[in-house]
N, C-alpha and C. Protein backbone atom coordinates (compact mmCIF):
# COMPACT_ATOMS: atom_id res chain seq x y z
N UNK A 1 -22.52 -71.76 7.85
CA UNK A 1 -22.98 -73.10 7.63
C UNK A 1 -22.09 -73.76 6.58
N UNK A 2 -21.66 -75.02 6.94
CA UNK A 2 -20.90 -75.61 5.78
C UNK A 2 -21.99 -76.63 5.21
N UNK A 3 -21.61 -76.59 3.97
CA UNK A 3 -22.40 -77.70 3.41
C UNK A 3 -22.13 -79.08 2.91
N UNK A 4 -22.73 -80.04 2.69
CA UNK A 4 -22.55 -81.01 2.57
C UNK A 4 -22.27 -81.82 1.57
N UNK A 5 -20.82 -82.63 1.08
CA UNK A 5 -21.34 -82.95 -0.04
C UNK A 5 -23.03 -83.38 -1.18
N UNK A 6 -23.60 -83.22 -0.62
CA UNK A 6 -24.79 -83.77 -1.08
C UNK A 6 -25.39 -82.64 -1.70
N UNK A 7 -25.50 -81.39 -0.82
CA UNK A 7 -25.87 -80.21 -0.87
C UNK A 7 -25.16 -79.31 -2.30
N UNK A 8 -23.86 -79.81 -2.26
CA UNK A 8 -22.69 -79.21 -2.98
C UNK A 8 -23.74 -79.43 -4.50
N UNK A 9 -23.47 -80.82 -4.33
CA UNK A 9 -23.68 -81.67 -5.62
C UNK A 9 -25.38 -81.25 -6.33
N UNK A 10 -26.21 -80.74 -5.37
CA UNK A 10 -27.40 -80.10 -5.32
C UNK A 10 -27.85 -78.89 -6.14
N UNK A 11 -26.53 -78.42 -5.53
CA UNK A 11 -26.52 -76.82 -6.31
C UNK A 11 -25.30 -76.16 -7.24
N UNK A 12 -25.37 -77.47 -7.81
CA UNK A 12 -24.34 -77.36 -8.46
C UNK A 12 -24.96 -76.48 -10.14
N UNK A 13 -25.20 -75.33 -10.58
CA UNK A 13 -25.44 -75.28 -12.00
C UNK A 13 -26.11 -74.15 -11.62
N UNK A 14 -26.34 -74.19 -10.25
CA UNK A 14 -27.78 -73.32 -9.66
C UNK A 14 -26.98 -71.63 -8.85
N UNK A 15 -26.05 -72.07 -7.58
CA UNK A 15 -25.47 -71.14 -7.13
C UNK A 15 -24.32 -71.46 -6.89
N UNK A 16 -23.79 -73.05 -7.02
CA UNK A 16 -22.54 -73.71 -6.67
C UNK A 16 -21.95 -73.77 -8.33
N UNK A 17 -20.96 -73.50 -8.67
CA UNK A 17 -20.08 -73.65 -10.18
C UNK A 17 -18.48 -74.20 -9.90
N UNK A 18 -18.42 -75.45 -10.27
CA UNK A 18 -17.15 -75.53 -10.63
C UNK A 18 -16.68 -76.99 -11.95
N UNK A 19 -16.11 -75.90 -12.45
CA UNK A 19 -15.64 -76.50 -14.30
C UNK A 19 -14.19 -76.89 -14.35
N UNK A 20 -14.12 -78.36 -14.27
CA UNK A 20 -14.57 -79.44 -14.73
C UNK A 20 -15.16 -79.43 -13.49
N UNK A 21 -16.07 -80.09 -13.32
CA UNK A 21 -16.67 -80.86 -12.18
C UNK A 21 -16.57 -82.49 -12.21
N UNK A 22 -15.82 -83.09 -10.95
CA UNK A 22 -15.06 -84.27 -11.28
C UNK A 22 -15.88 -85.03 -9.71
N UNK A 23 -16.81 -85.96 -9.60
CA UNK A 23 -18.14 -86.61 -8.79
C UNK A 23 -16.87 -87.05 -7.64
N UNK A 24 -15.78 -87.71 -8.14
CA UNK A 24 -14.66 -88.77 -7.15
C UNK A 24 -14.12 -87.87 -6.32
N UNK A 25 -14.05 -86.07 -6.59
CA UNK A 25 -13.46 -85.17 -5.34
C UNK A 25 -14.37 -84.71 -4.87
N UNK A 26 -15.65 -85.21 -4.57
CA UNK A 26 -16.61 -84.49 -3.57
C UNK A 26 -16.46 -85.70 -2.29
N UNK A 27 -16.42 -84.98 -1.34
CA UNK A 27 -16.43 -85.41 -0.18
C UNK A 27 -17.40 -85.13 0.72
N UNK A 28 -17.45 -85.94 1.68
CA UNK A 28 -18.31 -85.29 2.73
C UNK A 28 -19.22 -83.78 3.29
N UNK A 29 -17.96 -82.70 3.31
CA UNK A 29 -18.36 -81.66 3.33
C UNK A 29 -17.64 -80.64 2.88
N UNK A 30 -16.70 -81.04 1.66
CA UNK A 30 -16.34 -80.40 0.59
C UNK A 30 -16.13 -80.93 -0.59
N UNK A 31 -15.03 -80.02 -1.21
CA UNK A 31 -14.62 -80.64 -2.92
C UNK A 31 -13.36 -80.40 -2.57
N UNK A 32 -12.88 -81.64 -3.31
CA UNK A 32 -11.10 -81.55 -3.51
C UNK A 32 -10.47 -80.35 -4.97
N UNK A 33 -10.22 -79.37 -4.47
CA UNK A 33 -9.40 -78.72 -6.58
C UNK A 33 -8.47 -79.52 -6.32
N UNK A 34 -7.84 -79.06 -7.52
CA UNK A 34 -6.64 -79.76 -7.72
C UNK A 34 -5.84 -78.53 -8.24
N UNK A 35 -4.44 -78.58 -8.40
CA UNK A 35 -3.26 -77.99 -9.01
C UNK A 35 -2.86 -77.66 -10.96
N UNK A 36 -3.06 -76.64 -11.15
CA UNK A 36 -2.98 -76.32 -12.57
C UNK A 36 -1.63 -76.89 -12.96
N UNK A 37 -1.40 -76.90 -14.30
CA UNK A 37 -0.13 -77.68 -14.55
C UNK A 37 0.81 -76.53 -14.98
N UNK A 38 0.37 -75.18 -14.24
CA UNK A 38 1.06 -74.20 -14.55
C UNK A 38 1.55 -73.25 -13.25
N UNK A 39 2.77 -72.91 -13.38
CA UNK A 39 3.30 -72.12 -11.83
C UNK A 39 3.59 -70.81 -12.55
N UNK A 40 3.44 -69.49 -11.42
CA UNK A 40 3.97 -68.10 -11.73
C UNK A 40 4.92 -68.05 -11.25
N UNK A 41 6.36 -67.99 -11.31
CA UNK A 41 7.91 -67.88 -10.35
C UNK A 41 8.39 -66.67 -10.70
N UNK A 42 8.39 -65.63 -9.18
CA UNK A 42 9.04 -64.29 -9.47
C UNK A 42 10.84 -64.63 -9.68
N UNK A 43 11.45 -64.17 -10.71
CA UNK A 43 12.24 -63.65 -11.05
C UNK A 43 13.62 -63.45 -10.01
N UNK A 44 13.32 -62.43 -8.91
CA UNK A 44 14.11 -62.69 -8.22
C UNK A 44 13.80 -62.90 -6.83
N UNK A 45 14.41 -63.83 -5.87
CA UNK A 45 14.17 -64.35 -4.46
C UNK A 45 13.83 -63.08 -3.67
N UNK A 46 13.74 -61.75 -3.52
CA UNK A 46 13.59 -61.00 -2.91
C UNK A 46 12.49 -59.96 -3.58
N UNK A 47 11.77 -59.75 -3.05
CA UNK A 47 10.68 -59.05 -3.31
C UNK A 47 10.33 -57.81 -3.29
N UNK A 48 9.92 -56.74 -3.68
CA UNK A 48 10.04 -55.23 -2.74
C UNK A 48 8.61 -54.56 -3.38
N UNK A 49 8.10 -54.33 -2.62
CA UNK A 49 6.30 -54.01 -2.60
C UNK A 49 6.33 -52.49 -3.47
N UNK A 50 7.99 -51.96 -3.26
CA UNK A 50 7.38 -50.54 -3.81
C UNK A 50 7.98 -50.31 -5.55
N UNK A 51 8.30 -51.79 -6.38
CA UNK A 51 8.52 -51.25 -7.92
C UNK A 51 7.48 -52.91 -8.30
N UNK A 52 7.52 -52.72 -9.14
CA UNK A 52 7.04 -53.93 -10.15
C UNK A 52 8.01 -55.12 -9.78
N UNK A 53 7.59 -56.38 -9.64
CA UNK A 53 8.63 -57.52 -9.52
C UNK A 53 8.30 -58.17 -10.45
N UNK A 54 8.83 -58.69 -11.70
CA UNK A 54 9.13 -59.57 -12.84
C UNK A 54 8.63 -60.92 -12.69
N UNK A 55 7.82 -61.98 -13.07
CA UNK A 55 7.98 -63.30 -12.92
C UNK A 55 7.99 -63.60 -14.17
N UNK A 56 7.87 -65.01 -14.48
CA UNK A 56 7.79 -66.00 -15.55
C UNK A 56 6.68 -67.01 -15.19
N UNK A 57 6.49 -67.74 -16.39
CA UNK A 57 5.64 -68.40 -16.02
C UNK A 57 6.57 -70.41 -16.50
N UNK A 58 5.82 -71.54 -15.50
CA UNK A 58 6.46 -72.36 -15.96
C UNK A 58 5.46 -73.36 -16.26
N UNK A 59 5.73 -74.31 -16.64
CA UNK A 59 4.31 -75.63 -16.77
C UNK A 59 5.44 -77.15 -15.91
N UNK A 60 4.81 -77.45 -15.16
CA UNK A 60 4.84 -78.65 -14.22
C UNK A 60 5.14 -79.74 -15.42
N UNK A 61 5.55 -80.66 -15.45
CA UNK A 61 6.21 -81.93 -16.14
C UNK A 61 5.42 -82.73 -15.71
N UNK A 62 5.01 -83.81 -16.54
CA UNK A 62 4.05 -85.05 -15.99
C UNK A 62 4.97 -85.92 -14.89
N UNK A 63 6.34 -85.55 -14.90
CA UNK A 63 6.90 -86.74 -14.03
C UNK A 63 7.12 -85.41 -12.62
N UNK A 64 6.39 -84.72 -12.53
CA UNK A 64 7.11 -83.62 -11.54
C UNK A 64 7.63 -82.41 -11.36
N UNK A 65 7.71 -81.72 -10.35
CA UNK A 65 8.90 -80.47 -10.34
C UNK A 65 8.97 -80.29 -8.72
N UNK A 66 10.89 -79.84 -8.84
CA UNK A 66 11.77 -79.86 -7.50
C UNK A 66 11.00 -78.38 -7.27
N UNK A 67 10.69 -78.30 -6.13
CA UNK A 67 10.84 -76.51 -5.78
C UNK A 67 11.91 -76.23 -5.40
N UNK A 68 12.67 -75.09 -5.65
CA UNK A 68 13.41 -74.19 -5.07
C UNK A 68 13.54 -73.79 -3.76
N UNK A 69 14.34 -74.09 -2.97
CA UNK A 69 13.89 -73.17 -1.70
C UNK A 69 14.34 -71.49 -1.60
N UNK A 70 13.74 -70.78 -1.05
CA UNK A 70 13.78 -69.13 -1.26
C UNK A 70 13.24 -68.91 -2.30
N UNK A 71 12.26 -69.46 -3.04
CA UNK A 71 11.41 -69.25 -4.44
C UNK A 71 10.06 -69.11 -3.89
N UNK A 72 8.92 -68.28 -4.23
CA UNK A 72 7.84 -68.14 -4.28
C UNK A 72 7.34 -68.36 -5.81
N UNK A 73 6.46 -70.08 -5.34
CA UNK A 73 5.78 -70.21 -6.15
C UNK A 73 4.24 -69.67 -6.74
N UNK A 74 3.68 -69.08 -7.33
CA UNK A 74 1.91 -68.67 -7.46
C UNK A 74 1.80 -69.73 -8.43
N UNK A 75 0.43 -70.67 -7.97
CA UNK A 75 -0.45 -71.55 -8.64
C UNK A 75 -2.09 -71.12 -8.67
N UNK A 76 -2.81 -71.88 -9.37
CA UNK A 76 -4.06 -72.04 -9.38
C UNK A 76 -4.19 -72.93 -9.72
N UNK A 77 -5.82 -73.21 -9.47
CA UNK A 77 -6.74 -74.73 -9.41
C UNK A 77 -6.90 -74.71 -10.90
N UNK A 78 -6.93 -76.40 -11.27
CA UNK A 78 -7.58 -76.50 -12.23
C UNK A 78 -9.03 -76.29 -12.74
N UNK A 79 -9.82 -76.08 -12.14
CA UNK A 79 -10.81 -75.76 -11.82
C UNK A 79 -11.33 -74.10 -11.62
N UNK A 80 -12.55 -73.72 -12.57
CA UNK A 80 -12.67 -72.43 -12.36
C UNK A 80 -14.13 -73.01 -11.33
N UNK A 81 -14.13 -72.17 -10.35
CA UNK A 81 -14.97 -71.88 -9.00
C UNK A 81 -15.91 -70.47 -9.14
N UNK A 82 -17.20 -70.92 -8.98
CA UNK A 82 -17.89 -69.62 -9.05
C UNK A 82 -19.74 -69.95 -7.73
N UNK A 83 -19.33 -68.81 -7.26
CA UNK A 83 -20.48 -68.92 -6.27
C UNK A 83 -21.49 -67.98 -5.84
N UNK A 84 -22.53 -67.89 -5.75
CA UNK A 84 -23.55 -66.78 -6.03
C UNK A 84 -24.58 -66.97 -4.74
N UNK A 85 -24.34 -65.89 -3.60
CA UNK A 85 -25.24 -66.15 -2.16
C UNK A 85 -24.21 -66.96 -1.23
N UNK A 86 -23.21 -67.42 -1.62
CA UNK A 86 -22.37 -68.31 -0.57
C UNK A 86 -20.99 -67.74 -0.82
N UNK A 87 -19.92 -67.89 0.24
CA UNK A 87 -18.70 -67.32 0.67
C UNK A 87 -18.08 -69.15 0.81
N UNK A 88 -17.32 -69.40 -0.60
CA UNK A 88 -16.56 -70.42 -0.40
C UNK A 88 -15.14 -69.87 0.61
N UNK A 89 -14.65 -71.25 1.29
CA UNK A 89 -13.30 -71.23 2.16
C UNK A 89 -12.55 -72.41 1.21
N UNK A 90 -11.24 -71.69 1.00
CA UNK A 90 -10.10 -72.62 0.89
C UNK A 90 -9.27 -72.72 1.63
N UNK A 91 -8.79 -74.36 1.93
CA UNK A 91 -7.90 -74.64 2.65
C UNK A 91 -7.29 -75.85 2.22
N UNK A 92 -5.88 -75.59 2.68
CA UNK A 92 -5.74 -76.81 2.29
C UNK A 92 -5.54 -78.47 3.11
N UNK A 93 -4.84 -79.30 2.24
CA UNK A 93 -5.07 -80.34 2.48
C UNK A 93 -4.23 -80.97 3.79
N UNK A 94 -4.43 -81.57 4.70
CA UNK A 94 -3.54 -81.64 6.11
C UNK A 94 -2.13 -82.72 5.29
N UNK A 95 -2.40 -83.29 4.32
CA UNK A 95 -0.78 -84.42 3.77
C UNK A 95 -0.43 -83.51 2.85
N UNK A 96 -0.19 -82.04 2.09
CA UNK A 96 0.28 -81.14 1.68
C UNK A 96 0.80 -80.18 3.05
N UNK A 97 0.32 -79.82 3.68
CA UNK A 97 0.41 -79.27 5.49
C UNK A 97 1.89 -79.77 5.73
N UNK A 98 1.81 -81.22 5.63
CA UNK A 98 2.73 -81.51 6.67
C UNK A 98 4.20 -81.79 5.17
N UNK A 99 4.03 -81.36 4.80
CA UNK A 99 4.75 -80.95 3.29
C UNK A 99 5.56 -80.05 3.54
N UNK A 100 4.91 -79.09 4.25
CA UNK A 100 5.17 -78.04 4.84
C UNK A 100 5.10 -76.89 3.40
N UNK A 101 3.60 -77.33 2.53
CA UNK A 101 3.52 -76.89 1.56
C UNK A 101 2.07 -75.48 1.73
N UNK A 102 2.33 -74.52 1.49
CA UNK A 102 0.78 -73.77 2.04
C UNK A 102 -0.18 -73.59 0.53
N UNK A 103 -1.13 -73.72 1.19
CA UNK A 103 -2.41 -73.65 -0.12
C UNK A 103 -2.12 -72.04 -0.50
N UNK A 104 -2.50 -71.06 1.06
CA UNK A 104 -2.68 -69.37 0.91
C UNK A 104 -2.22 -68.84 1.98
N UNK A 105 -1.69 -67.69 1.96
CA UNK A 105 -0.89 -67.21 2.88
C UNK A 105 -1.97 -66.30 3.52
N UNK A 106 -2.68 -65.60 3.10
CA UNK A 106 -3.50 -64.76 3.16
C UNK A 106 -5.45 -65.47 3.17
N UNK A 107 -5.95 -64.17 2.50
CA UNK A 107 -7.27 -64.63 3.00
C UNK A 107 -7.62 -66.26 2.24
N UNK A 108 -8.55 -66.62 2.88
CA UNK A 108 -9.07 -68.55 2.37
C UNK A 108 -10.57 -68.45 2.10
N UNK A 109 -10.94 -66.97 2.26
CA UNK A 109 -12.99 -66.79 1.65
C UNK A 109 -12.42 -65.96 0.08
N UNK A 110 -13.33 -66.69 -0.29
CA UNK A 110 -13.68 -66.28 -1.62
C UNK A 110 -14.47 -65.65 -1.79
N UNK A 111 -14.53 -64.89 -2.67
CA UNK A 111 -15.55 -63.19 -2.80
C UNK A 111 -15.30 -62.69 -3.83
């Protein structure tokens, strides 16, 4: 069952949590997050699952930042999300989509 903005806004304090909570990104039948002003960038363009891979961390500029191509960026929401009896989905936004930008590569339920 998805719920409704209305619903969201309902149970919000109760089994729905998210800090800041901002009224102008509730929508219909979700919430908009938004983008931390902070990125994780591994170190080097190639990856290998079987030693430790190095990143850094960077902070986004109020006027912007170029991505790299062959760079894997890791972000998070500004927003901490917490839910108790319900299995939130993230996805993202279809004008980031066609960005050809991905929210998650992997799973989109939260647990």
């Amino acid at each position: 069952m998805i719920l409704s903005g209305k619903e969201i806004e309902r149970r919000l304090g109760k089994n729905i949590f998210i800090d800041p909570f901002d009224p102008r990104k509730l929508n219909p039948n979700s919430y908009n997050l938004s983008l931390a002003n902070e990125l994780l960038v591994y170190d080097e363009p190639k990856l290998d699952m079987k030693k430790k891979n190095t990143a850094h961390r960077i902070v986004i500029p109020d006027d912007g930042l170029w991505l790299e191509p062959q760079r894997l960026y890791l972000g998070r929401t500004a927003e901490y999300t917490r839910t108790e009896g319900l299995v939130p989905m993230l996805e993202g936004r279809s004008s980031v989509g066609r960005l050809g930008l991905f929210i998650h590569v992997t799973a989109g339920f939260g647990d």
